[in-house]
PDB file of N, CA and C in Angstrom:
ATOM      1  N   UNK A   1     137.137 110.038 189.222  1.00  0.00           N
ATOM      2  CA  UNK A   1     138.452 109.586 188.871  1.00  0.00           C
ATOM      3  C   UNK A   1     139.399 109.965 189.992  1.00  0.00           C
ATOM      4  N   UNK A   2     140.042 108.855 190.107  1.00  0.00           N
ATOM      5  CA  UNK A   2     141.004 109.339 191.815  1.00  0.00           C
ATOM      6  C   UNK A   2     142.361 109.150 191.165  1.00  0.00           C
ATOM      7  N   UNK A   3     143.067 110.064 192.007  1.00  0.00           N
ATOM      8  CA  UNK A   3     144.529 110.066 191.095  1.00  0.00           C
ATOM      9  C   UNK A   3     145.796 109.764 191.642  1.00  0.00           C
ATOM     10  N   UNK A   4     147.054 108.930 192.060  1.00  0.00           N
ATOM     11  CA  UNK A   4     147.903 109.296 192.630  1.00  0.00           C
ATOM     12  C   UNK A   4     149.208 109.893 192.121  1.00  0.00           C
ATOM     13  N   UNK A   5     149.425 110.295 192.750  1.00  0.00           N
ATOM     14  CA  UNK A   5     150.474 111.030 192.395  1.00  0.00           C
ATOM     15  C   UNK A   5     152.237 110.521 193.102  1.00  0.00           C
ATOM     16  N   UNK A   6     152.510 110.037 192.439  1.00  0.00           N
ATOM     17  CA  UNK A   6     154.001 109.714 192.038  1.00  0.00           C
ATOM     18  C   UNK A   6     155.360 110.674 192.227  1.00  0.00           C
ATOM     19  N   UNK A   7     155.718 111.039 193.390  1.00  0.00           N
ATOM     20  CA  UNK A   7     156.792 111.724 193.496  1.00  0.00           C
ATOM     21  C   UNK A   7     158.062 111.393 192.364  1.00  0.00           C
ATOM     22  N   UNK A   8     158.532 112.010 191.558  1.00  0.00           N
ATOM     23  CA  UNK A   8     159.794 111.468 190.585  1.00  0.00           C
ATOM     24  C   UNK A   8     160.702 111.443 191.516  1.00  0.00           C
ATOM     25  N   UNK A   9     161.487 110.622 191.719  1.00  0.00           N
ATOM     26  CA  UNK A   9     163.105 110.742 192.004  1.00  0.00           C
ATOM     27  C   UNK A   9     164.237 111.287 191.478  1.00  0.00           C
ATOM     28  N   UNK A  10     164.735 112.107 191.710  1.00  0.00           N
ATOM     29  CA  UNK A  10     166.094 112.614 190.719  1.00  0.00           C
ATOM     30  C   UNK A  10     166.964 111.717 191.291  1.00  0.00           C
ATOM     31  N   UNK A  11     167.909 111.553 189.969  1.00  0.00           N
ATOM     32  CA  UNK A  11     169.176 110.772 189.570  1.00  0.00           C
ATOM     33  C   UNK A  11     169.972 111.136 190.460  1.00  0.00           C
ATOM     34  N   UNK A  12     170.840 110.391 190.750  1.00  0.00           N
ATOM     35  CA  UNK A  12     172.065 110.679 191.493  1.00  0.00           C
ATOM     36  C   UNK A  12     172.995 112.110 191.123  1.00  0.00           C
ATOM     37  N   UNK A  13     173.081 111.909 190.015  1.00  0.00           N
ATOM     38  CA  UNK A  13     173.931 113.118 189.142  1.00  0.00           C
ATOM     39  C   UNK A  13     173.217 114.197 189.952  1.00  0.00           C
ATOM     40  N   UNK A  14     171.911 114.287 189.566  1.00  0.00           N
ATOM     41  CA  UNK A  14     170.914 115.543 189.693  1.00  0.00           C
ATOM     42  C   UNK A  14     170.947 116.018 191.628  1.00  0.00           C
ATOM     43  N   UNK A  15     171.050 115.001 192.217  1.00  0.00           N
ATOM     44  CA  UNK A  15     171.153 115.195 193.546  1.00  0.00           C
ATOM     45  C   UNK A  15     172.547 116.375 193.935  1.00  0.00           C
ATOM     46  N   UNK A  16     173.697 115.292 193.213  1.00  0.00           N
ATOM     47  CA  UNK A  16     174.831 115.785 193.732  1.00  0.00           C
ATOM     48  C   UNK A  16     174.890 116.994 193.028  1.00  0.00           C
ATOM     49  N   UNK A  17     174.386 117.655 192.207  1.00  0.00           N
ATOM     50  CA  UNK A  17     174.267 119.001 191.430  1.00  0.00           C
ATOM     51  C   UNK A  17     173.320 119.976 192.343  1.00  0.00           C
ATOM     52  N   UNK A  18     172.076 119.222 192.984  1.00  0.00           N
ATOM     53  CA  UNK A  18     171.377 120.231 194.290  1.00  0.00           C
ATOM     54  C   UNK A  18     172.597 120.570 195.691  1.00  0.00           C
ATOM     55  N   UNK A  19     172.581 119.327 195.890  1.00  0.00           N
ATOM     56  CA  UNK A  19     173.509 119.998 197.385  1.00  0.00           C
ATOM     57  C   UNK A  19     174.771 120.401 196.660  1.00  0.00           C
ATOM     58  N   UNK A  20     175.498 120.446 195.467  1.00  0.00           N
ATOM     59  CA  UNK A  20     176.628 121.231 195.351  1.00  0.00           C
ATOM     60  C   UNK A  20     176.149 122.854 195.149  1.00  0.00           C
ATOM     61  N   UNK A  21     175.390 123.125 194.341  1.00  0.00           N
ATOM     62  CA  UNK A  21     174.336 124.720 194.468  1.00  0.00           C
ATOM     63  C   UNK A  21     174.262 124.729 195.802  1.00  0.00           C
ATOM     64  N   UNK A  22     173.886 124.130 196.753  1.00  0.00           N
ATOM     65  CA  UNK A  22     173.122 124.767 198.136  1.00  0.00           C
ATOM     66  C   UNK A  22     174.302 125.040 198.514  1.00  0.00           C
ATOM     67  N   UNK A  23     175.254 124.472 199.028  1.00  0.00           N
ATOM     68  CA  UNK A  23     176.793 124.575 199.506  1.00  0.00           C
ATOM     69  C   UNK A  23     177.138 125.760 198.324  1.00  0.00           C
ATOM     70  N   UNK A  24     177.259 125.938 197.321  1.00  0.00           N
ATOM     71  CA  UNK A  24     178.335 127.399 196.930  1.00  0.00           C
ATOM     72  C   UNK A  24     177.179 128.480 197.522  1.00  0.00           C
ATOM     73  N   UNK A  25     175.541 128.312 197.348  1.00  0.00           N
ATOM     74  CA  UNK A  25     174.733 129.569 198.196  1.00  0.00           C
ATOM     75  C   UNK A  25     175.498 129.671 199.268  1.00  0.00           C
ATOM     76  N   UNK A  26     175.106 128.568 200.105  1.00  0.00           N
ATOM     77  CA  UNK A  26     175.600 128.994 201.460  1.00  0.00           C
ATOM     78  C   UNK A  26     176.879 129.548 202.064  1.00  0.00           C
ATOM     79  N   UNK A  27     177.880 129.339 200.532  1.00  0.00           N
ATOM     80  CA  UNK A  27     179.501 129.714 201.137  1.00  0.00           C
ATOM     81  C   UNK A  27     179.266 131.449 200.610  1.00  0.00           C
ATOM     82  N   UNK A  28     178.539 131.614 199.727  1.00  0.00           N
ATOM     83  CA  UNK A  28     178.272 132.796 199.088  1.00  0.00           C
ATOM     84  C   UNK A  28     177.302 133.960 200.170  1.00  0.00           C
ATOM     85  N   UNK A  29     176.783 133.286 200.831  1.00  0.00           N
ATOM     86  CA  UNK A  29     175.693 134.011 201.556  1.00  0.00           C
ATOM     87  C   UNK A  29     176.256 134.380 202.915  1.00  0.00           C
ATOM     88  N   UNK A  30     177.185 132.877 203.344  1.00  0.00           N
ATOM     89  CA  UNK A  30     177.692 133.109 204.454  1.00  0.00           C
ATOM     90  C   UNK A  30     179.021 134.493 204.120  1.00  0.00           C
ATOM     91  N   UNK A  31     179.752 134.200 203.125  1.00  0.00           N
ATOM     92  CA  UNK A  31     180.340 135.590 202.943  1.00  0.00           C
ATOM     93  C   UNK A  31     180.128 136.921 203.094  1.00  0.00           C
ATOM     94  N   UNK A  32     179.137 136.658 202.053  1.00  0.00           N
ATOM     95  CA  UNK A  32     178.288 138.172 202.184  1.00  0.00           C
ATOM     96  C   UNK A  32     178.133 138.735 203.287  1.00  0.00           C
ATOM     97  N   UNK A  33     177.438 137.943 204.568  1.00  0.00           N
ATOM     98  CA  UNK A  33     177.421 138.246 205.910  1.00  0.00           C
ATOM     99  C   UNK A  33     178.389 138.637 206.854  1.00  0.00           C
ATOM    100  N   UNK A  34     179.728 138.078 206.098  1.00  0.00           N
ATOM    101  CA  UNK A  34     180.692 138.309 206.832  1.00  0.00           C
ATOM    102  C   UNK A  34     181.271 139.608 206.831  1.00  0.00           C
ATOM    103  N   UNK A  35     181.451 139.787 205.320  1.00  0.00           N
ATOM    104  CA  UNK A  35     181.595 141.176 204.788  1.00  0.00           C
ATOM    105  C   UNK A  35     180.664 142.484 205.638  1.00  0.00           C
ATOM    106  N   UNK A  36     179.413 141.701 205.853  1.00  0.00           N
ATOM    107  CA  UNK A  36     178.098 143.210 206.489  1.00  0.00           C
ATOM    108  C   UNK A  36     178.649 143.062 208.256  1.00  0.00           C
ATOM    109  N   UNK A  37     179.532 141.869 208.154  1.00  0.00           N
ATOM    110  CA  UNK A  37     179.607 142.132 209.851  1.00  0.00           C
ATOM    111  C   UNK A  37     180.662 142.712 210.117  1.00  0.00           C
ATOM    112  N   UNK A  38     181.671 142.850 209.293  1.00  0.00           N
ATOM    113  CA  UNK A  38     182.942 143.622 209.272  1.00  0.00           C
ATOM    114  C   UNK A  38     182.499 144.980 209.140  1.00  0.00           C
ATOM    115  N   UNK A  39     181.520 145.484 208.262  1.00  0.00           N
ATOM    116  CA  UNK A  39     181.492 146.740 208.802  1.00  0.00           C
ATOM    117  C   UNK A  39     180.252 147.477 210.020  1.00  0.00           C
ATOM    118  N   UNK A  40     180.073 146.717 210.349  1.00  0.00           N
ATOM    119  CA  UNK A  40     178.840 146.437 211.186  1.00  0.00           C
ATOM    120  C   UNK A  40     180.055 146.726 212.267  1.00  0.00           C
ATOM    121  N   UNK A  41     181.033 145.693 212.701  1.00  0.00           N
ATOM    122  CA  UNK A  41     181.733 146.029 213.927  1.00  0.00           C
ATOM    123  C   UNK A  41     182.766 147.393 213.378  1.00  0.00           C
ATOM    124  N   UNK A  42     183.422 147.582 212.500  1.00  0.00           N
ATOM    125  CA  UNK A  42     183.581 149.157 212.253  1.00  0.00           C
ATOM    126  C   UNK A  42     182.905 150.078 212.682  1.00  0.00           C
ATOM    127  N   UNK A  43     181.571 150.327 212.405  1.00  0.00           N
ATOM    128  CA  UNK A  43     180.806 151.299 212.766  1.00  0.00           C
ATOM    129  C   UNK A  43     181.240 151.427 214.184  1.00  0.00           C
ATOM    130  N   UNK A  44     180.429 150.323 214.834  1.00  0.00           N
ATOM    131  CA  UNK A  44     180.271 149.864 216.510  1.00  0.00           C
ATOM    132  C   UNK A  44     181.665 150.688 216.845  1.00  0.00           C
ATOM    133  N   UNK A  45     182.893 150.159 216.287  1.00  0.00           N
ATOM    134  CA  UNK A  45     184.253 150.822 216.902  1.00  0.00           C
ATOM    135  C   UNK A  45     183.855 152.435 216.929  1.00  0.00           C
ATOM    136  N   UNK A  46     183.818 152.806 215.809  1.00  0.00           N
ATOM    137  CA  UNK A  46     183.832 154.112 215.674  1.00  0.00           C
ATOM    138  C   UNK A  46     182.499 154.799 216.680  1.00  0.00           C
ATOM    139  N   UNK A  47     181.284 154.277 216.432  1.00  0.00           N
ATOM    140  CA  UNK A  47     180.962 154.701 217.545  1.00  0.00           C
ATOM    141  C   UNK A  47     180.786 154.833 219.245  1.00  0.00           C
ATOM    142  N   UNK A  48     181.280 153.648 219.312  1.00  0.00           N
ATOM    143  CA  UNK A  48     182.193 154.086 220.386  1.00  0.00           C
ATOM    144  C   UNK A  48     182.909 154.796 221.145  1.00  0.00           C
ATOM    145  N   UNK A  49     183.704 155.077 220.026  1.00  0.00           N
ATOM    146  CA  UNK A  49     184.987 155.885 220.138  1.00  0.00           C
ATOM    147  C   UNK A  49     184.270 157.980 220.352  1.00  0.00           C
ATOM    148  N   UNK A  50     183.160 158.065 219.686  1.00  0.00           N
ATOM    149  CA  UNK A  50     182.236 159.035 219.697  1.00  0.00           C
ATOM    150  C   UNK A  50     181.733 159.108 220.833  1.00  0.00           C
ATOM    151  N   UNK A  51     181.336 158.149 221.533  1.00  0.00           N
ATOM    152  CA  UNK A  51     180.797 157.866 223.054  1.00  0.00           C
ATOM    153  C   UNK A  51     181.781 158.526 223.933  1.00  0.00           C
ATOM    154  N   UNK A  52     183.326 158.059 223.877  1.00  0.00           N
ATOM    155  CA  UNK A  52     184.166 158.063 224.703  1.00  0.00           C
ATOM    156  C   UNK A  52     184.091 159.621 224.523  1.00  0.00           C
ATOM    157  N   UNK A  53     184.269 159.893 223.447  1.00  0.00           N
ATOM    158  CA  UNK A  53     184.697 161.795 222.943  1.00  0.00           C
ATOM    159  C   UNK A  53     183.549 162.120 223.935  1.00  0.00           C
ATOM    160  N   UNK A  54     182.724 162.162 224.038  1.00  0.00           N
ATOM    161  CA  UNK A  54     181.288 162.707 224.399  1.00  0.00           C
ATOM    162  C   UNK A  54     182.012 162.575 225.758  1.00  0.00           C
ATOM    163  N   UNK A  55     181.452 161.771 226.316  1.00  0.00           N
ATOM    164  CA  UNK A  55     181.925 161.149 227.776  1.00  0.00           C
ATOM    165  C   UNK A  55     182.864 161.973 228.247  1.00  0.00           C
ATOM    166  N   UNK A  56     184.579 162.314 228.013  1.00  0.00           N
ATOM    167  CA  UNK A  56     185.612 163.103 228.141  1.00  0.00           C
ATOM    168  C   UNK A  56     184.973 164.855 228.153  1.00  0.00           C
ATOM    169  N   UNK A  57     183.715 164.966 227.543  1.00  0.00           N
ATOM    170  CA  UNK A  57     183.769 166.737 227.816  1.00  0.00           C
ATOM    171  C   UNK A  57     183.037 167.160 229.195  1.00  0.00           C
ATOM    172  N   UNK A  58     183.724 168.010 229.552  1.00  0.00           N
ATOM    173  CA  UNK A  58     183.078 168.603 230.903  1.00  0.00           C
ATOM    174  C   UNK A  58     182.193 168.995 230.584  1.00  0.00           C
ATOM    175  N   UNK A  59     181.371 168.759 231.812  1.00  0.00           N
ATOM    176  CA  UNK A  59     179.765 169.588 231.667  1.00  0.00           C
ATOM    177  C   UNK A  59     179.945 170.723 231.778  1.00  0.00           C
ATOM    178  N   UNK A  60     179.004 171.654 230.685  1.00  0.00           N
ATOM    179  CA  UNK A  60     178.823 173.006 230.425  1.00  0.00           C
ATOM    180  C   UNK A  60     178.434 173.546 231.586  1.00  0.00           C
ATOM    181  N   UNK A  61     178.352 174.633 231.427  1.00  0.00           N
ATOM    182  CA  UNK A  61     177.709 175.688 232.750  1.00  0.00           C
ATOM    183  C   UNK A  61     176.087 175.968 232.236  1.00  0.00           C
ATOM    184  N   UNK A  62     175.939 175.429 230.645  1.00  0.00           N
ATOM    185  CA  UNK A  62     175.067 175.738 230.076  1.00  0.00           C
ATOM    186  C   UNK A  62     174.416 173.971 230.445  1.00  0.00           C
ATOM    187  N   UNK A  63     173.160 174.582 231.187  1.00  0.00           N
ATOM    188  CA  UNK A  63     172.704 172.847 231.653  1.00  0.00           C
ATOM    189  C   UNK A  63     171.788 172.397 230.569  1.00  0.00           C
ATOM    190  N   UNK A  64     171.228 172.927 229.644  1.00  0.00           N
ATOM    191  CA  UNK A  64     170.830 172.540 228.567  1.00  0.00           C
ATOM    192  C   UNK A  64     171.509 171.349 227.577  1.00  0.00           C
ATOM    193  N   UNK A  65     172.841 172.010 227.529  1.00  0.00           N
ATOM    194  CA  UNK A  65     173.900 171.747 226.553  1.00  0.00           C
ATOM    195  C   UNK A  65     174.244 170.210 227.356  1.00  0.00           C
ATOM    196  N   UNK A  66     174.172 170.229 228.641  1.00  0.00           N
ATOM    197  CA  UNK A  66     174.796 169.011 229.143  1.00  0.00           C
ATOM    198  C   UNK A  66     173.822 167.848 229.200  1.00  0.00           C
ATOM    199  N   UNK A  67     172.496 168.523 229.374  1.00  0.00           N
ATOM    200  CA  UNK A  67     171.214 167.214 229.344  1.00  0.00           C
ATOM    201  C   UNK A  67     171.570 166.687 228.015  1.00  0.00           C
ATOM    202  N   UNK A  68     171.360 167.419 226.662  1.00  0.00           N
ATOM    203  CA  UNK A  68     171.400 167.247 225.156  1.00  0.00           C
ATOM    204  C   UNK A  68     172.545 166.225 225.233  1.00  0.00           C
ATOM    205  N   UNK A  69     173.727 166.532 225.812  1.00  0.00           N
ATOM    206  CA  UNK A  69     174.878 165.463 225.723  1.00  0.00           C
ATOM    207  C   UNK A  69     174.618 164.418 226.107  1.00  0.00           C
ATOM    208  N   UNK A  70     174.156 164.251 227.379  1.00  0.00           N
ATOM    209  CA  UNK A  70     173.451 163.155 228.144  1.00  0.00           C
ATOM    210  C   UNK A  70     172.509 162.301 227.511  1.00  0.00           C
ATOM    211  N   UNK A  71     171.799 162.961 226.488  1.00  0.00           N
ATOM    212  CA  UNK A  71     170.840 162.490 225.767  1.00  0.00           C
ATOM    213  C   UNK A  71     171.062 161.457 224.542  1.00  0.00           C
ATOM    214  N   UNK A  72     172.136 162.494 223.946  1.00  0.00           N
ATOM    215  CA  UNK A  72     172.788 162.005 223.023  1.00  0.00           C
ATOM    216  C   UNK A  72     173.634 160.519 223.113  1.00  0.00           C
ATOM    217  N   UNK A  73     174.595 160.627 224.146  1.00  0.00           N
ATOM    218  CA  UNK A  73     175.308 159.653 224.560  1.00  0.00           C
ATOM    219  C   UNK A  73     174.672 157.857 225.027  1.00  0.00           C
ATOM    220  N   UNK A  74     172.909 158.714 225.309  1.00  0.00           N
ATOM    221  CA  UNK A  74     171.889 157.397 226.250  1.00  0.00           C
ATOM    222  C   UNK A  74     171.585 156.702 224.751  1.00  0.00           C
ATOM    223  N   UNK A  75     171.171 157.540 223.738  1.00  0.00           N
ATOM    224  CA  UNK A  75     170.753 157.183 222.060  1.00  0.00           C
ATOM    225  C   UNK A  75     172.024 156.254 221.429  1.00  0.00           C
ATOM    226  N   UNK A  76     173.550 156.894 221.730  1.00  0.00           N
ATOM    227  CA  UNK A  76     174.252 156.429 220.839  1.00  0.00           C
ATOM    228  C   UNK A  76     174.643 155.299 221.351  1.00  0.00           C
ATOM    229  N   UNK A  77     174.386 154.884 222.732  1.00  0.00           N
ATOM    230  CA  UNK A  77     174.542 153.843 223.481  1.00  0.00           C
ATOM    231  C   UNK A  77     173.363 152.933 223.224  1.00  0.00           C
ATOM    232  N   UNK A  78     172.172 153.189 223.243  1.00  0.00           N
ATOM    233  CA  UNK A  78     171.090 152.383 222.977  1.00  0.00           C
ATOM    234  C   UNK A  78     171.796 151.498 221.283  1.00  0.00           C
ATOM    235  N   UNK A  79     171.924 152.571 220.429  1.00  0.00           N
ATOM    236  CA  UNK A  79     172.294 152.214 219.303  1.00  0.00           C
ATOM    237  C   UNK A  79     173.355 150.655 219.094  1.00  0.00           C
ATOM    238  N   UNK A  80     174.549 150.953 220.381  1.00  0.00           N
ATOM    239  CA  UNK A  80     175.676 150.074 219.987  1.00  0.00           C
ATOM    240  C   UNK A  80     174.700 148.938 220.919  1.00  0.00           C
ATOM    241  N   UNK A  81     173.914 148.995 221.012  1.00  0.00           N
ATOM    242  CA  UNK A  81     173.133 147.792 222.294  1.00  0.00           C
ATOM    243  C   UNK A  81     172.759 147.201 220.826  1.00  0.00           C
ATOM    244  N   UNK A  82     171.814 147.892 219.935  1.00  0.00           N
ATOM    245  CA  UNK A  82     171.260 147.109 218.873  1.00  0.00           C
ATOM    246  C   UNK A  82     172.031 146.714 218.166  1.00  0.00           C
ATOM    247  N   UNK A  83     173.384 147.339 217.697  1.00  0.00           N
ATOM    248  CA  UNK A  83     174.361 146.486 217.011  1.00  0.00           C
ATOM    249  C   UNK A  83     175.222 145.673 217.455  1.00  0.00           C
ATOM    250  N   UNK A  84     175.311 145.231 218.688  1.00  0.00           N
ATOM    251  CA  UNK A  84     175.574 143.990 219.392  1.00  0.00           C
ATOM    252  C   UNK A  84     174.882 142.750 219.305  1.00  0.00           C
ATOM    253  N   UNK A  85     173.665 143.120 219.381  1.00  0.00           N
ATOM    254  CA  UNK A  85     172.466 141.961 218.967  1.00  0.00           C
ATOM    255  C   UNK A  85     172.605 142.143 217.694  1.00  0.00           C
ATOM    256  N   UNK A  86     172.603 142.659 216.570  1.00  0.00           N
ATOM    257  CA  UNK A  86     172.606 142.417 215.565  1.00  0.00           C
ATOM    258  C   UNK A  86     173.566 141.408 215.219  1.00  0.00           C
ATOM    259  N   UNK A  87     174.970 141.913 215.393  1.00  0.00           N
ATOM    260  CA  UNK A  87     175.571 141.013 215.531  1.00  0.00           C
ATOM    261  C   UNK A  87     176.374 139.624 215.581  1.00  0.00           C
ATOM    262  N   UNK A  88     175.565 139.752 216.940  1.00  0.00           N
ATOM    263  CA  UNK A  88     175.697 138.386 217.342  1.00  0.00           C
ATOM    264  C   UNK A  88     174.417 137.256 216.732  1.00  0.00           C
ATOM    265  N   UNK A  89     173.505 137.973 216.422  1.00  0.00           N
ATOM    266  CA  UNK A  89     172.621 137.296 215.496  1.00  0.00           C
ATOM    267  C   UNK A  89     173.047 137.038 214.140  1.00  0.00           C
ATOM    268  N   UNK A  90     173.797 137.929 213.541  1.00  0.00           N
ATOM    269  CA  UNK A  90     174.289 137.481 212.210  1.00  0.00           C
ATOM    270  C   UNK A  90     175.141 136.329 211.955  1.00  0.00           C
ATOM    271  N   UNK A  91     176.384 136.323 213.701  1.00  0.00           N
ATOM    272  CA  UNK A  91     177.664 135.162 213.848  1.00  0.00           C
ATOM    273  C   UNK A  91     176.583 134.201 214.029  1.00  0.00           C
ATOM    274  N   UNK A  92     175.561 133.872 214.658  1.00  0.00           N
ATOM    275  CA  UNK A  92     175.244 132.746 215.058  1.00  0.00           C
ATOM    276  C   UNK A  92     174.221 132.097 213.743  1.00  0.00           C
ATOM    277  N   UNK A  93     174.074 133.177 213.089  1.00  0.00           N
ATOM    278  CA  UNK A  93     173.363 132.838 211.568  1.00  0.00           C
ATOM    279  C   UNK A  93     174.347 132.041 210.259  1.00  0.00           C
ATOM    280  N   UNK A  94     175.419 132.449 210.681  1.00  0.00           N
ATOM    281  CA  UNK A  94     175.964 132.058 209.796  1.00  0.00           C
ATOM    282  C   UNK A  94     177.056 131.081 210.016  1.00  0.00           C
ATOM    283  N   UNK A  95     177.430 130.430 211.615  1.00  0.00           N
ATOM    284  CA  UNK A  95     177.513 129.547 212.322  1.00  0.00           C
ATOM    285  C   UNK A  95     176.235 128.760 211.728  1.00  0.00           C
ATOM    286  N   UNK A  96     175.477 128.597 212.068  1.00  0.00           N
ATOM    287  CA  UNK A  96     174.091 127.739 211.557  1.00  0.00           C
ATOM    288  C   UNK A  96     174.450 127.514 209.974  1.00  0.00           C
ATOM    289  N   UNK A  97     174.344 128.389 209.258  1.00  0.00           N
ATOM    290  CA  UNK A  97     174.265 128.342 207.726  1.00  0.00           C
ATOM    291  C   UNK A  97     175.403 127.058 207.345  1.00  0.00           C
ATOM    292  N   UNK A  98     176.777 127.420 207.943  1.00  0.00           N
ATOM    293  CA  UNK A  98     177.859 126.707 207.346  1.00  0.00           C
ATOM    294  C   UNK A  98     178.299 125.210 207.941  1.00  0.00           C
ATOM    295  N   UNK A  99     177.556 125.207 209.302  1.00  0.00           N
ATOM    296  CA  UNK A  99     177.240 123.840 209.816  1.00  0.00           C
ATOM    297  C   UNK A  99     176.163 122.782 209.123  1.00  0.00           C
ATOM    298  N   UNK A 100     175.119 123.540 208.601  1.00  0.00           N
ATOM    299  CA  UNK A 100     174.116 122.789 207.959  1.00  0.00           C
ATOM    300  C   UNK A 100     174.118 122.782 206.661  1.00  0.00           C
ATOM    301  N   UNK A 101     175.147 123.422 206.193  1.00  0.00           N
ATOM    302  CA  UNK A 101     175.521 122.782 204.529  1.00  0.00           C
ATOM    303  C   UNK A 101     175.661 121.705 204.180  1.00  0.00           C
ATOM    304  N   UNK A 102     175.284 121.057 203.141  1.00  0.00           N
ATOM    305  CA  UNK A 102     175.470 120.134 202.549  1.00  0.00           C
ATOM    306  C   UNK A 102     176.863 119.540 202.360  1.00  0.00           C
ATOM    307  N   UNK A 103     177.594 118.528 202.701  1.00  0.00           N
ATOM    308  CA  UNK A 103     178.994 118.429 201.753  1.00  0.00           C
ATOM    309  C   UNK A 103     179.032 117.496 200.899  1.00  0.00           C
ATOM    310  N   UNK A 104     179.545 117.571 199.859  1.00  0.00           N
ATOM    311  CA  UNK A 104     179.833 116.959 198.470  1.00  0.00           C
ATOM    312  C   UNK A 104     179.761 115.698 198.707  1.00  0.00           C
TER     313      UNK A 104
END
């Protein structure tokens, strides 16, 4: 017995009820993101601003103390490297998201 199979069509109604859901996800999702990137660049400020503090102290006489700073400063810098790419991966995610929405 061989069978085909018949894709159903949804109604017009039913259509304009999918892409109106996908469009409030996407205004909902794209928010959300916006919200995690606002504090995403908060952090970034603030650490920063921790960098600079660091940066401003004279080196100790204690050369231990000054590698550890050095160390510290290469980490907290690596860090704002990854939250730059983060980022800018999230703007360009959600650039994408709100361009490829559906409209009514």
């Amino acid at each position: 017995m061989t069978g085909t199979i018949i894709p159903l069509r949804p109604e017009d109604g039913e259509t304009a009820v999918v892409a109106g859901t996908d469009e409030l996800t996407a205004d909902l999702v794209a928010e959300r993101i916006g919200v995690l990137l606002n504090v995403l660049r908060q952090r970034r400020t603030e650490l920063n601003a921790q960098i600079a503090k660091l940066q401003s102290v004279q080196p100790s006489a204690e050369t231990q103390l000054t590698k550890l700073t050095a160390e510290l400063i290469g980490q907290m810098s690596n860090s704002v490297a990854h939250m730059n790419l983060l980022i800018d991966q999230a703007e360009m995610f959600v650039r994408e998201l709100t361009r490829d929405a559906p409209s009514p």
